[in-house]
PDB file of N, CA and C in Angstrom:
ATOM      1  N   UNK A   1     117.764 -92.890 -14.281  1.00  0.00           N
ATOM      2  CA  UNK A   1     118.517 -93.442 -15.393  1.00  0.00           C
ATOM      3  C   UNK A   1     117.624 -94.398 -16.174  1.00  0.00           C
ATOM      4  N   UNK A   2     117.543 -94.035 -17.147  1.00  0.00           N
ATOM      5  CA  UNK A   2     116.476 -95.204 -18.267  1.00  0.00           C
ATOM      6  C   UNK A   2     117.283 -96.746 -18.156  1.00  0.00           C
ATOM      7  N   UNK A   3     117.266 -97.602 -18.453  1.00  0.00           N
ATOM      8  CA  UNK A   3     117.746 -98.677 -18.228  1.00  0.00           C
ATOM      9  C   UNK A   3     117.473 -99.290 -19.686  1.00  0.00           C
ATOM     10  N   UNK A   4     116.264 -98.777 -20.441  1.00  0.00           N
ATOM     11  CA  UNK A   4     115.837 -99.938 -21.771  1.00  0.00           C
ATOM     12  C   UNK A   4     115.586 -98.765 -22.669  1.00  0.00           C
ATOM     13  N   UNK A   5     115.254 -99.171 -24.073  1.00  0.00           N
ATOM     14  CA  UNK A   5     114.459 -98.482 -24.589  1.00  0.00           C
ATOM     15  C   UNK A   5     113.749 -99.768 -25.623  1.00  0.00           C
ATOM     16  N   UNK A   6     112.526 -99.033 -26.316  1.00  0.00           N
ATOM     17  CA  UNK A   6     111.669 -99.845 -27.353  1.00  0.00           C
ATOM     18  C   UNK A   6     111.550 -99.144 -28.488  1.00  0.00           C
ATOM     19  N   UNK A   7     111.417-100.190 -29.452  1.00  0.00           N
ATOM     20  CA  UNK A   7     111.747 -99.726 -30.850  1.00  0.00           C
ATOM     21  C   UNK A   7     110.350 -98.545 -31.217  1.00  0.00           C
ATOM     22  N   UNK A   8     111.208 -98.244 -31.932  1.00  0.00           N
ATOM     23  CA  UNK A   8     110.139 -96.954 -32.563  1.00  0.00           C
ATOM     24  C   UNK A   8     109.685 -97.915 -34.452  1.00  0.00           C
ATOM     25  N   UNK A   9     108.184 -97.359 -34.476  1.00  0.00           N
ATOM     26  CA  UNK A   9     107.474 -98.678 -35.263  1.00  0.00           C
ATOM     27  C   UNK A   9     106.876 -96.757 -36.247  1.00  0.00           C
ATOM     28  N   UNK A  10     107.349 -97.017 -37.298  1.00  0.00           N
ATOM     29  CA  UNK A  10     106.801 -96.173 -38.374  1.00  0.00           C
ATOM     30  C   UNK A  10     106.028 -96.244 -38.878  1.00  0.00           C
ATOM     31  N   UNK A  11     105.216 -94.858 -39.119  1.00  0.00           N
ATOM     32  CA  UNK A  11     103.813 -94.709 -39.633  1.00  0.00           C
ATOM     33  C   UNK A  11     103.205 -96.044 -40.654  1.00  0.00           C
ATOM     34  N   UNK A  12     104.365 -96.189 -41.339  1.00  0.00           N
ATOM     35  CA  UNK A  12     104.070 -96.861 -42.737  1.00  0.00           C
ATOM     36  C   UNK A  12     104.171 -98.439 -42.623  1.00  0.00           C
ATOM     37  N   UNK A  13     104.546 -98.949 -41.115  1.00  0.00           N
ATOM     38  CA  UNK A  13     104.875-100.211 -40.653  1.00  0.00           C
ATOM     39  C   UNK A  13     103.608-100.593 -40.051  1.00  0.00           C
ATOM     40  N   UNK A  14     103.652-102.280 -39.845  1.00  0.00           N
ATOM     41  CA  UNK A  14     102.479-102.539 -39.027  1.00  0.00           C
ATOM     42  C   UNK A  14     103.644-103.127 -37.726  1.00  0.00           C
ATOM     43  N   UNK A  15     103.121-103.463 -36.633  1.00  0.00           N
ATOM     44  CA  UNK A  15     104.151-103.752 -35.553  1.00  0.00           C
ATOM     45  C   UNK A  15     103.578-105.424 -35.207  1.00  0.00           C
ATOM     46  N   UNK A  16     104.892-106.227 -35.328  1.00  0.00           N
ATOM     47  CA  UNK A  16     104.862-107.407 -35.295  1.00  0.00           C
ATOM     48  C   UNK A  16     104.508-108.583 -34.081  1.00  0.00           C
ATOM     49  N   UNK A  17     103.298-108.627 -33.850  1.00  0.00           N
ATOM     50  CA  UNK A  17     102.786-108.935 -32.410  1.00  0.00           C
ATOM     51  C   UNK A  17     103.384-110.234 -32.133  1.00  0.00           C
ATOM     52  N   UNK A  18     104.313-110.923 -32.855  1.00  0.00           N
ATOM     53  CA  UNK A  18     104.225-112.539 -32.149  1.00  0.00           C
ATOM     54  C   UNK A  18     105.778-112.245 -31.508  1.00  0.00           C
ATOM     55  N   UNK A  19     106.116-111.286 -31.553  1.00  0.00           N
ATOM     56  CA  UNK A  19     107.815-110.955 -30.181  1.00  0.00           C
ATOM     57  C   UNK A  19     107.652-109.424 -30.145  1.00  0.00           C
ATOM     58  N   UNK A  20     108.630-108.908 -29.439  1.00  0.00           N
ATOM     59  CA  UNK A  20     108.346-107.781 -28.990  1.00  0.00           C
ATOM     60  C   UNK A  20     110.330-107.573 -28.255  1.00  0.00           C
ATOM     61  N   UNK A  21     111.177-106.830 -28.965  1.00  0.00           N
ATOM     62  CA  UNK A  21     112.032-106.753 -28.677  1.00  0.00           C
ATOM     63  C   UNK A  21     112.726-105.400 -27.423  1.00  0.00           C
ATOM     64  N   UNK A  22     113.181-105.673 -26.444  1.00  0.00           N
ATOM     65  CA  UNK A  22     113.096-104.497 -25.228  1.00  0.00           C
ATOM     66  C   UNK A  22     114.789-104.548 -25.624  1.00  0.00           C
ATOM     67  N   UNK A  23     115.077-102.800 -25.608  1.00  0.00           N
ATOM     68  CA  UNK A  23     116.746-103.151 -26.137  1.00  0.00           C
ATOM     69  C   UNK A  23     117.086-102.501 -24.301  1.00  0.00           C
ATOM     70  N   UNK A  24     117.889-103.334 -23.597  1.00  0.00           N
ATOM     71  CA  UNK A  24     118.437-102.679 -22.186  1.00  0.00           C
ATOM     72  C   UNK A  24     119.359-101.367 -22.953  1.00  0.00           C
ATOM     73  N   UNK A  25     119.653-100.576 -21.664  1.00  0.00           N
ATOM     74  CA  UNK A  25     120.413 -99.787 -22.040  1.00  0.00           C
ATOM     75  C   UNK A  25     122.099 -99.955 -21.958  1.00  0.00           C
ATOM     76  N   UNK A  26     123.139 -99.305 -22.884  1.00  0.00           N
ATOM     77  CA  UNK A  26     124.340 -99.888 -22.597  1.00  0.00           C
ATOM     78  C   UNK A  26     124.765 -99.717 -21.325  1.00  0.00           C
ATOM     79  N   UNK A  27     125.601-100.241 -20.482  1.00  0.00           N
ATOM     80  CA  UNK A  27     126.240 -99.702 -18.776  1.00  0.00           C
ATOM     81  C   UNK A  27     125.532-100.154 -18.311  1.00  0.00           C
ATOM     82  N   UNK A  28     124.016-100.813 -18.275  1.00  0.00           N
ATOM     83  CA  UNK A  28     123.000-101.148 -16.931  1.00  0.00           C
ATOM     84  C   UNK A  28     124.333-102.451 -16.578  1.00  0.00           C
ATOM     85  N   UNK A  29     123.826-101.768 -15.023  1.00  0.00           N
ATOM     86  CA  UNK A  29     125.034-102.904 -14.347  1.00  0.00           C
ATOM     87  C   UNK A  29     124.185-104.180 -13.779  1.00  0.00           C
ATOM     88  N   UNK A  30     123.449-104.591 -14.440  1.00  0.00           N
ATOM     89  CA  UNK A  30     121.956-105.513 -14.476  1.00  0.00           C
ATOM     90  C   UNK A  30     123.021-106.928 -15.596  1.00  0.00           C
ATOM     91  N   UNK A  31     123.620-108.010 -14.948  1.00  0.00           N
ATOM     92  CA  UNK A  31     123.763-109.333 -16.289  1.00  0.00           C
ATOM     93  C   UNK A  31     122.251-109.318 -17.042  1.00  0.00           C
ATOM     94  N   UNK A  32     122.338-109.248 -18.266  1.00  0.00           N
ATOM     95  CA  UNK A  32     121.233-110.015 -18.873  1.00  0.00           C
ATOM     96  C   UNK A  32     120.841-110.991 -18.756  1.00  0.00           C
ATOM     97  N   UNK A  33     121.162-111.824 -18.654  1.00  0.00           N
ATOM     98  CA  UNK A  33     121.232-113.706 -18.055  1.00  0.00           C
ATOM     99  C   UNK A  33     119.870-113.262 -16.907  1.00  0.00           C
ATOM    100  N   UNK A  34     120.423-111.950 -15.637  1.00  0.00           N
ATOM    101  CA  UNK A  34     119.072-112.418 -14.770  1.00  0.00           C
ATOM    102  C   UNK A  34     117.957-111.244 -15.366  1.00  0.00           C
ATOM    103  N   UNK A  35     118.321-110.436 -16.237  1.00  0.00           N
ATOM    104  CA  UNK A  35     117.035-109.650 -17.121  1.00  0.00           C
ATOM    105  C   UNK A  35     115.910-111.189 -17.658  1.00  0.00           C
ATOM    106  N   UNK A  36     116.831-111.638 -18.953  1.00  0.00           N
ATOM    107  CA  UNK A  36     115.939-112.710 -19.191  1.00  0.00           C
ATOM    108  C   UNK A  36     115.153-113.312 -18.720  1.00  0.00           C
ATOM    109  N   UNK A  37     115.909-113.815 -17.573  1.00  0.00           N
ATOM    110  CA  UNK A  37     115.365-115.096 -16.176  1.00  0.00           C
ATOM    111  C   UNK A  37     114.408-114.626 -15.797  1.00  0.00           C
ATOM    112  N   UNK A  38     114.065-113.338 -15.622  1.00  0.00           N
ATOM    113  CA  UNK A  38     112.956-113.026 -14.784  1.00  0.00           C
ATOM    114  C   UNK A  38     111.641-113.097 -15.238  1.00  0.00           C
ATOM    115  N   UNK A  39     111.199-113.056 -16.704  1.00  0.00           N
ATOM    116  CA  UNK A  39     109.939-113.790 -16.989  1.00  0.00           C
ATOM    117  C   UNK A  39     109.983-114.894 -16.915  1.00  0.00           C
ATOM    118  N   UNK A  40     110.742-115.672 -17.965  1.00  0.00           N
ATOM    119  CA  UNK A  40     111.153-117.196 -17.546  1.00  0.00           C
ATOM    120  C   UNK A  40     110.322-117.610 -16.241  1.00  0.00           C
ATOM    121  N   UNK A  41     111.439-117.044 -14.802  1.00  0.00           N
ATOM    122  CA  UNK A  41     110.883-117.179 -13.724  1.00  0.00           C
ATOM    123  C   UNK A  41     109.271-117.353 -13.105  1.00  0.00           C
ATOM    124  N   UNK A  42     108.673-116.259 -13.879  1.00  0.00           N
ATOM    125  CA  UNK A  42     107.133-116.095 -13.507  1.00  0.00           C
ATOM    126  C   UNK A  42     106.141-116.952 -14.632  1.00  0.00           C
ATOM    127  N   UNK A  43     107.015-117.784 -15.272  1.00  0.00           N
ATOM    128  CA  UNK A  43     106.119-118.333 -15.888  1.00  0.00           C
ATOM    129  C   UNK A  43     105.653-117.947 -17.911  1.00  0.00           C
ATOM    130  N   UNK A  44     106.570-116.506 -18.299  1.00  0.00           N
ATOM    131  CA  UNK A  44     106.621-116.126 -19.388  1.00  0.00           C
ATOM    132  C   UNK A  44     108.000-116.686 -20.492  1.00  0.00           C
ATOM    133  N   UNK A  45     107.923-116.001 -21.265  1.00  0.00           N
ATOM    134  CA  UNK A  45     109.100-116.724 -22.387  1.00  0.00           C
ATOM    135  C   UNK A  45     109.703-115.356 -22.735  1.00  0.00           C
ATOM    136  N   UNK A  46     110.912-115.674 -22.897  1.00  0.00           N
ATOM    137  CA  UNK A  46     111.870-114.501 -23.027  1.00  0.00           C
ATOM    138  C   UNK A  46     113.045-115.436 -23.487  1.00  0.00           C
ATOM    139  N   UNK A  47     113.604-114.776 -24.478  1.00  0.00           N
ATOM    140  CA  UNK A  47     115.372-114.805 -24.625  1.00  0.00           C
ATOM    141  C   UNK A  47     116.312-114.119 -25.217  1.00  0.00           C
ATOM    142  N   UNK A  48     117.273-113.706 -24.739  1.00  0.00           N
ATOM    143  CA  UNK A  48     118.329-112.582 -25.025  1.00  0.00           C
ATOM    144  C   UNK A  48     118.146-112.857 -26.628  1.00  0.00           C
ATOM    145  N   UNK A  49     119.201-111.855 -27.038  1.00  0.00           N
ATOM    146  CA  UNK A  49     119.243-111.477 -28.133  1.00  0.00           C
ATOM    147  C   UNK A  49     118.503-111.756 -29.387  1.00  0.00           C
ATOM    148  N   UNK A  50     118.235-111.414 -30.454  1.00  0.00           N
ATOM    149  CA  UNK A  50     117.788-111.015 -31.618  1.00  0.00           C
ATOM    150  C   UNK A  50     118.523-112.435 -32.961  1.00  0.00           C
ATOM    151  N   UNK A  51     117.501-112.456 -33.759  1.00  0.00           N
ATOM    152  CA  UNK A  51     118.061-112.862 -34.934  1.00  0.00           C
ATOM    153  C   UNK A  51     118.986-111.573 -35.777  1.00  0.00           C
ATOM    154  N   UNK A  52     119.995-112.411 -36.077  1.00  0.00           N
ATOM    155  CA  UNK A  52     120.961-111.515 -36.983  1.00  0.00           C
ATOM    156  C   UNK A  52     121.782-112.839 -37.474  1.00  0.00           C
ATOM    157  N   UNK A  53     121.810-112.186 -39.326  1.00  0.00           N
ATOM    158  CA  UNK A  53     121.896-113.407 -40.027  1.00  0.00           C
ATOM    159  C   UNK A  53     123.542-114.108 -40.171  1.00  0.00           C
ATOM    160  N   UNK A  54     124.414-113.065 -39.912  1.00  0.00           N
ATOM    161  CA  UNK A  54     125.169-113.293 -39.371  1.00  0.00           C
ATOM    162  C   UNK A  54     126.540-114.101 -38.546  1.00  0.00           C
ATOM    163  N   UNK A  55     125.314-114.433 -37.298  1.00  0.00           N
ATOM    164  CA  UNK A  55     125.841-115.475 -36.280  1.00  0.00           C
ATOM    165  C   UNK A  55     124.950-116.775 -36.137  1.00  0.00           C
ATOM    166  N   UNK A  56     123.911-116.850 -37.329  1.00  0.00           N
ATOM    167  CA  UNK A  56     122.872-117.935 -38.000  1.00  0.00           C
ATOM    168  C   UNK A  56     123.759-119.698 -38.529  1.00  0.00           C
ATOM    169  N   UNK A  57     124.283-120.238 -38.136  1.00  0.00           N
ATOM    170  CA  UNK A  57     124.530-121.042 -38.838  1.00  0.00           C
ATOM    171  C   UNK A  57     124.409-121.226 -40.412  1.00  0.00           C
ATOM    172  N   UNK A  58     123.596-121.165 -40.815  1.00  0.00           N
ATOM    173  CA  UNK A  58     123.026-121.631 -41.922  1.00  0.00           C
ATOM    174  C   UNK A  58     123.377-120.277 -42.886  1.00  0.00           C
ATOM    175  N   UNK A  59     123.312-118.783 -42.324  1.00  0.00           N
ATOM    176  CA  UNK A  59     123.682-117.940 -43.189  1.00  0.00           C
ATOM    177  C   UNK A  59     125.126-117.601 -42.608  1.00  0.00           C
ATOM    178  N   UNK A  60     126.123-118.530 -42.132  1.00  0.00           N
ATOM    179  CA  UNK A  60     127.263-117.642 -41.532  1.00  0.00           C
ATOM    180  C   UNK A  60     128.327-118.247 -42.866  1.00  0.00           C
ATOM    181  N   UNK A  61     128.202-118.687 -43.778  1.00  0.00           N
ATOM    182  CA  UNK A  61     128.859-119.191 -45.301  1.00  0.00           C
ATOM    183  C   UNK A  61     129.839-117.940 -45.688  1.00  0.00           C
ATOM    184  N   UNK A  62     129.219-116.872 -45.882  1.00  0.00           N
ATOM    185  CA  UNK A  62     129.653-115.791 -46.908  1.00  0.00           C
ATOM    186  C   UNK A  62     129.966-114.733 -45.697  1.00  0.00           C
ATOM    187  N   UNK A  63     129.725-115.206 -44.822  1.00  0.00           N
ATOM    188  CA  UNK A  63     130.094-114.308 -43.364  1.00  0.00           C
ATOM    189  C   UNK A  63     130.404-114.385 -42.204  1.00  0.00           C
ATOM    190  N   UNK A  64     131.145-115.532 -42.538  1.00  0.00           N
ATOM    191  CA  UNK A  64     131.978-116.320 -41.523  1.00  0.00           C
ATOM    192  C   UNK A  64     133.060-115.349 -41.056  1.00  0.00           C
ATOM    193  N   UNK A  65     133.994-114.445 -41.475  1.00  0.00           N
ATOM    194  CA  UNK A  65     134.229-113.694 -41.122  1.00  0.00           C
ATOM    195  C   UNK A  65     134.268-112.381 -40.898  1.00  0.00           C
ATOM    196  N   UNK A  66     132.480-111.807 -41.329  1.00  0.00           N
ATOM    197  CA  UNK A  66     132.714-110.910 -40.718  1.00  0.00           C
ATOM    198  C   UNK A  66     132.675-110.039 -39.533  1.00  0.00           C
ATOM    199  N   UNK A  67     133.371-108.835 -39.158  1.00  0.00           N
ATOM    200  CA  UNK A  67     132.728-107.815 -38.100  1.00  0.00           C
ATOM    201  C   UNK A  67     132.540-106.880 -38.042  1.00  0.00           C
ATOM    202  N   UNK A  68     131.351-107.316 -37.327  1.00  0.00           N
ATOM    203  CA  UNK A  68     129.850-106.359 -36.981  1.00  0.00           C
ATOM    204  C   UNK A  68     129.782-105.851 -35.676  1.00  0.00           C
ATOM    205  N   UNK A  69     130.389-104.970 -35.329  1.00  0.00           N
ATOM    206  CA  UNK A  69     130.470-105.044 -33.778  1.00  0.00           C
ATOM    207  C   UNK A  69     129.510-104.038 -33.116  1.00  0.00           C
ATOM    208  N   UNK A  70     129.106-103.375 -34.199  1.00  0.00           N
ATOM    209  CA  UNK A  70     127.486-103.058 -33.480  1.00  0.00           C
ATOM    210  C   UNK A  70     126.265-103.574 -33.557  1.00  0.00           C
ATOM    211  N   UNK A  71     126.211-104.087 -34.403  1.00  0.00           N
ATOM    212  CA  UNK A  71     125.420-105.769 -34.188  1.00  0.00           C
ATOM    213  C   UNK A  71     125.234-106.493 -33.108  1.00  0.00           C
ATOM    214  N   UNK A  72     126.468-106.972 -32.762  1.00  0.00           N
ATOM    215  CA  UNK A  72     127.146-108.128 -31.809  1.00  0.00           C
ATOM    216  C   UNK A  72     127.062-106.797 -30.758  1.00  0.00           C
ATOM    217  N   UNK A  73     127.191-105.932 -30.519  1.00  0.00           N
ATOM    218  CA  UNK A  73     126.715-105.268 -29.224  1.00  0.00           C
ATOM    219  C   UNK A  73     125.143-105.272 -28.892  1.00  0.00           C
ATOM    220  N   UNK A  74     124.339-105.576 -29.779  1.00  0.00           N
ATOM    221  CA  UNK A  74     122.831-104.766 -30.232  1.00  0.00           C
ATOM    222  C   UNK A  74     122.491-106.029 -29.161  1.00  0.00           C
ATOM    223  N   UNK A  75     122.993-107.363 -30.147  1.00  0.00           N
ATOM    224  CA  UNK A  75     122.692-109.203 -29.476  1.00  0.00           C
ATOM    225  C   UNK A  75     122.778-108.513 -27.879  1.00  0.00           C
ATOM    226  N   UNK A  76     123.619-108.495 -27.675  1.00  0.00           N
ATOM    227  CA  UNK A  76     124.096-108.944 -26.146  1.00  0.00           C
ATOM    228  C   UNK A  76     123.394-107.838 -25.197  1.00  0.00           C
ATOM    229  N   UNK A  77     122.813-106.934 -26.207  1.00  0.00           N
ATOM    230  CA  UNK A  77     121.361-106.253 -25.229  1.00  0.00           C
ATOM    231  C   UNK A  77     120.064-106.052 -25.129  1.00  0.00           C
ATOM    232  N   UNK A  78     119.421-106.862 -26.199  1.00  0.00           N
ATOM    233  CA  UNK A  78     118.661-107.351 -26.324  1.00  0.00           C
ATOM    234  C   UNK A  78     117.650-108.391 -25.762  1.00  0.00           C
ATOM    235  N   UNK A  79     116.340-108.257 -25.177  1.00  0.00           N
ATOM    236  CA  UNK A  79     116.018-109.492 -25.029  1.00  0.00           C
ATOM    237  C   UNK A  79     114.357-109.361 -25.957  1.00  0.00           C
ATOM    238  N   UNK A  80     113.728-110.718 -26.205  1.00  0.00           N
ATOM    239  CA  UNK A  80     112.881-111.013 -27.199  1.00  0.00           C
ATOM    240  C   UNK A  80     111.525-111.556 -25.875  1.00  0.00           C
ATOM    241  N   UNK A  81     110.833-110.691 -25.828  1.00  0.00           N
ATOM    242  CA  UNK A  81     109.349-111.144 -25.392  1.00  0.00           C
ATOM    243  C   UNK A  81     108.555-111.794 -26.055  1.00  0.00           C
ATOM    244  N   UNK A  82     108.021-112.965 -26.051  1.00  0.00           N
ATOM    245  CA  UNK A  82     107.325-113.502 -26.783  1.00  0.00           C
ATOM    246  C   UNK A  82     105.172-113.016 -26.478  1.00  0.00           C
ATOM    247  N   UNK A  83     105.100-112.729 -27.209  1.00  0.00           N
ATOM    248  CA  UNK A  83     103.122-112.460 -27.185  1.00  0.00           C
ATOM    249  C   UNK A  83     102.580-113.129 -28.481  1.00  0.00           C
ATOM    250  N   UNK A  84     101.310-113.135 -27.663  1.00  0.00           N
ATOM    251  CA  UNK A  84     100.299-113.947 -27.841  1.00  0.00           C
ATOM    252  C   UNK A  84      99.213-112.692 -28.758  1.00  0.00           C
ATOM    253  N   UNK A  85      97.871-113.414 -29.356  1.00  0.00           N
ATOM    254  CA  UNK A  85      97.281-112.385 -30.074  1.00  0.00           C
ATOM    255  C   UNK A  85      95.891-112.184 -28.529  1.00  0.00           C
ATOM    256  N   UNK A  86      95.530-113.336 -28.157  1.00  0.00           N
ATOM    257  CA  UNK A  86      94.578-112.660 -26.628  1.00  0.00           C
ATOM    258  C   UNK A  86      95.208-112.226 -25.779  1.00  0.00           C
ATOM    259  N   UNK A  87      96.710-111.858 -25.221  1.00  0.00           N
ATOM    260  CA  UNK A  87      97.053-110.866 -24.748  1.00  0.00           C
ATOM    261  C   UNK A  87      96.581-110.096 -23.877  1.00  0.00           C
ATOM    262  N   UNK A  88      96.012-109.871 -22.569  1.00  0.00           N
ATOM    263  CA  UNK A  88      95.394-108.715 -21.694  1.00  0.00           C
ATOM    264  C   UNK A  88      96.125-107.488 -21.967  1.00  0.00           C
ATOM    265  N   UNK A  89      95.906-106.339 -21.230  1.00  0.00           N
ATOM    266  CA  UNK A  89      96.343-105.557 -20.974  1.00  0.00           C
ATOM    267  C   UNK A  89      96.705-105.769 -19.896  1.00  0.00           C
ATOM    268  N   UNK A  90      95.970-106.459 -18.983  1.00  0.00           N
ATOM    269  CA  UNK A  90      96.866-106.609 -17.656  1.00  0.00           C
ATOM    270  C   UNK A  90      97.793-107.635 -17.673  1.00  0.00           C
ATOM    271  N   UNK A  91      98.009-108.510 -18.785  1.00  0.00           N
ATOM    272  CA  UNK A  91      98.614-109.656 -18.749  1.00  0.00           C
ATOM    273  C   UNK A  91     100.149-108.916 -19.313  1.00  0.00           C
ATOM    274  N   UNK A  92      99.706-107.283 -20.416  1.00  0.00           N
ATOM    275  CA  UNK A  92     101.105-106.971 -20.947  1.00  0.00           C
ATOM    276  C   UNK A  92     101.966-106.289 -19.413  1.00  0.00           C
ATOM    277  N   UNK A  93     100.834-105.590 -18.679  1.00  0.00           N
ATOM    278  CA  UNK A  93     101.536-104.587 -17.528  1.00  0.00           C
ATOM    279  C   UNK A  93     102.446-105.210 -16.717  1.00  0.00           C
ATOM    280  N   UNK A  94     101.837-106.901 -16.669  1.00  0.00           N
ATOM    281  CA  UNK A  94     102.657-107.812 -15.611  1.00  0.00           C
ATOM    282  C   UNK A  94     103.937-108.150 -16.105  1.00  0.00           C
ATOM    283  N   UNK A  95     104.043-108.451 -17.535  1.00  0.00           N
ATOM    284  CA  UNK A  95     105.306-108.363 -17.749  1.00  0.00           C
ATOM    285  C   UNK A  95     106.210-107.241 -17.850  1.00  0.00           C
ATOM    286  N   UNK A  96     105.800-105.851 -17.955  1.00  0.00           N
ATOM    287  CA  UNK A  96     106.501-104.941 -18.085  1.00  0.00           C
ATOM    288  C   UNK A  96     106.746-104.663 -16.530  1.00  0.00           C
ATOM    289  N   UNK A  97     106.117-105.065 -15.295  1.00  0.00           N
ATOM    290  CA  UNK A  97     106.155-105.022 -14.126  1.00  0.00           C
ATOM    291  C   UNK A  97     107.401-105.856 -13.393  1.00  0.00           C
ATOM    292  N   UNK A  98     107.677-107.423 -14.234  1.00  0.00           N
ATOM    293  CA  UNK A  98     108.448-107.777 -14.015  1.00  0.00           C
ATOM    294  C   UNK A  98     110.121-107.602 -14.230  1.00  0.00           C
ATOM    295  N   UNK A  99     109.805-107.009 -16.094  1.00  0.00           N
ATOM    296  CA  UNK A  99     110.924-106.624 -16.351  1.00  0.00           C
ATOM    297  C   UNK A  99     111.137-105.304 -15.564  1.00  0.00           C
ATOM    298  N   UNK A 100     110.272-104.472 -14.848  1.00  0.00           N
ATOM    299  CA  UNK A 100     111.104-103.539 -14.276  1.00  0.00           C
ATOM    300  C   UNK A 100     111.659-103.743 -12.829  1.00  0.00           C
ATOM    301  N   UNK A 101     111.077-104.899 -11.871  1.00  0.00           N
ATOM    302  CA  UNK A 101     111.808-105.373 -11.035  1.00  0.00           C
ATOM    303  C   UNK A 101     112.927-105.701 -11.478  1.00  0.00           C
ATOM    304  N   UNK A 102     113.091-106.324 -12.755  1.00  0.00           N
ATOM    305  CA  UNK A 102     114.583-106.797 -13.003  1.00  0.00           C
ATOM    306  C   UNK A 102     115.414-106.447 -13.079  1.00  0.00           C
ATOM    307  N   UNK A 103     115.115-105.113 -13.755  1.00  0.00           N
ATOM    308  CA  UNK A 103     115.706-103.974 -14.115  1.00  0.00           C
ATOM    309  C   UNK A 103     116.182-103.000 -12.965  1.00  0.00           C
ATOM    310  N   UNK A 104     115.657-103.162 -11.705  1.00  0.00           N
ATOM    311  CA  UNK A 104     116.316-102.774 -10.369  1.00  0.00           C
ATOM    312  C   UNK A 104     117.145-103.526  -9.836  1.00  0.00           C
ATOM    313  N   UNK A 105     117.076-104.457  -9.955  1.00  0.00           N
ATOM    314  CA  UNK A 105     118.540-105.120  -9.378  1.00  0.00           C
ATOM    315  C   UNK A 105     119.356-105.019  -9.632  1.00  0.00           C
ATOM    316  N   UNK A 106     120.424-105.076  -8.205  1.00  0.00           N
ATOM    317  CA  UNK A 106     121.406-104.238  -8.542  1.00  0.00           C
ATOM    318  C   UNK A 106     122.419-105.404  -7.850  1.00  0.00           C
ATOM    319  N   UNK A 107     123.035-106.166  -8.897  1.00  0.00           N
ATOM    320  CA  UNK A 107     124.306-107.351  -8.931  1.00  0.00           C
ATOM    321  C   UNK A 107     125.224-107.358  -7.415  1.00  0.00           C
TER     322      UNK A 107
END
Protein backbone atom coordinates (compact mmCIF):
# COMPACT_ATOMS: atom_id res chain seq x y z
CA UNK A 1 0.00 0.00 0.00
CA UNK A 2 1.69 3.43 -0.95
CA UNK A 3 1.23 5.49 2.08
CA UNK A 4 2.55 9.13 0.40
CA UNK A 5 2.93 10.50 -2.75
CA UNK A 6 5.28 13.63 -4.17
CA UNK A 7 4.41 16.30 -6.26
CA UNK A 8 4.98 15.99 -9.84
CA UNK A 9 7.30 19.29 -10.91
CA UNK A 10 6.72 20.21 -14.81
CA UNK A 11 8.98 20.41 -17.55
CA UNK A 12 8.52 24.17 -17.65
CA UNK A 13 8.92 24.57 -13.66
CA UNK A 14 12.06 24.84 -11.68
CA UNK A 15 11.48 22.79 -8.24
CA UNK A 16 11.64 24.82 -5.11
CA UNK A 17 14.57 23.59 -2.91
CA UNK A 18 14.03 25.55 0.40
CA UNK A 19 10.70 22.88 1.43
CA UNK A 20 9.78 19.96 -0.12
CA UNK A 21 6.11 18.92 0.40
CA UNK A 22 5.37 14.78 1.02
CA UNK A 23 1.41 14.51 0.57
CA UNK A 24 0.56 11.05 3.02
CA UNK A 25 -1.90 9.06 1.52
CA UNK A 26 -5.74 9.40 2.46
CA UNK A 27 -6.76 6.21 5.11
CA UNK A 28 -2.96 5.79 6.29
CA UNK A 29 -3.96 4.76 9.73
CA UNK A 30 -0.50 6.60 10.70
CA UNK A 31 -1.80 10.31 13.08
CA UNK A 32 0.19 12.87 11.34
CA UNK A 33 1.15 14.51 14.60
CA UNK A 34 3.65 11.22 14.88
CA UNK A 35 4.49 11.44 10.81
CA UNK A 36 5.73 15.00 11.59
CA UNK A 37 7.45 14.14 14.97
CA UNK A 38 9.60 11.86 13.48
CA UNK A 39 12.16 14.19 11.87
CA UNK A 40 11.61 16.69 14.49
CA UNK A 41 12.69 13.69 16.61
CA UNK A 42 16.08 13.00 14.79
CA UNK A 43 17.01 16.29 14.79
CA UNK A 44 15.29 17.66 11.24
CA UNK A 45 12.41 20.28 10.70
CA UNK A 46 9.15 19.29 9.49
CA UNK A 47 5.54 20.59 9.85
CA UNK A 48 2.16 19.40 8.83
CA UNK A 49 0.37 21.12 6.47
CA UNK A 50 0.90 23.63 3.66
CA UNK A 51 0.31 27.36 3.21
CA UNK A 52 -3.19 28.02 1.88
CA UNK A 53 -4.34 31.54 1.83
CA UNK A 54 -7.34 30.82 3.11
CA UNK A 55 -6.84 29.71 6.76
CA UNK A 56 -3.86 32.71 6.72
CA UNK A 57 -4.96 35.22 9.09
CA UNK A 58 -4.07 38.07 7.29
CA UNK A 59 -5.76 36.75 3.96
CA UNK A 60 -8.87 35.12 5.78
CA UNK A 61 -10.89 38.97 5.25
CA UNK A 62 -12.72 38.09 1.98
CA UNK A 63 -12.68 34.38 3.05
CA UNK A 64 -13.64 34.10 6.21
CA UNK A 65 -16.26 32.07 5.14
CA UNK A 66 -15.32 30.09 2.81
CA UNK A 67 -15.42 26.12 1.99
CA UNK A 68 -12.75 24.46 0.67
CA UNK A 69 -12.92 21.11 1.72
CA UNK A 70 -10.44 19.77 -0.51
CA UNK A 71 -8.05 22.09 0.51
CA UNK A 72 -8.67 21.61 4.19
CA UNK A 73 -8.30 17.83 3.40
CA UNK A 74 -4.93 18.47 1.26
CA UNK A 75 -3.69 20.63 5.01
CA UNK A 76 -4.35 17.79 7.17
CA UNK A 77 -2.12 15.52 4.84
CA UNK A 78 0.44 17.17 4.22
CA UNK A 79 3.70 17.59 5.79
CA UNK A 80 6.54 20.36 4.74
CA UNK A 81 10.32 19.17 4.82
CA UNK A 82 12.45 21.81 5.18
CA UNK A 83 16.14 21.65 2.89
CA UNK A 84 19.00 23.20 2.78
CA UNK A 85 21.06 24.11 -0.61
CA UNK A 86 24.44 21.69 0.78
CA UNK A 87 22.11 19.00 1.26
CA UNK A 88 23.90 15.35 0.91
CA UNK A 89 22.48 12.79 -0.78
CA UNK A 90 22.93 10.81 2.10
CA UNK A 91 21.68 13.48 4.30
CA UNK A 92 18.25 13.45 1.75
CA UNK A 93 18.08 9.27 2.06
CA UNK A 94 18.12 9.71 5.95
CA UNK A 95 15.25 11.62 5.93
CA UNK A 96 13.31 9.72 3.50
CA UNK A 97 14.52 6.68 5.76
CA UNK A 98 12.95 8.20 8.60
CA UNK A 99 9.83 9.22 7.12
CA UNK A 100 9.46 5.67 6.04
CA UNK A 101 9.88 4.24 9.52
CA UNK A 102 7.12 6.55 10.30
CA UNK A 103 5.20 5.63 7.86
CA UNK A 104 5.18 1.92 9.31
CA UNK A 105 3.78 2.50 12.33
CA UNK A 106 1.05 1.18 13.01
CA UNK A 107 -1.14 3.29 16.02
Amino acid sequence: MTRHSVPAVPDEAAFNRQSYVVQVADGTPIPMEKVAAAPVREGGSCRPGYMACHVQPFCKGPYVDSVLPNIEKSLGLAIILALYVPMTDGEQHYVVGVLREALAIVP
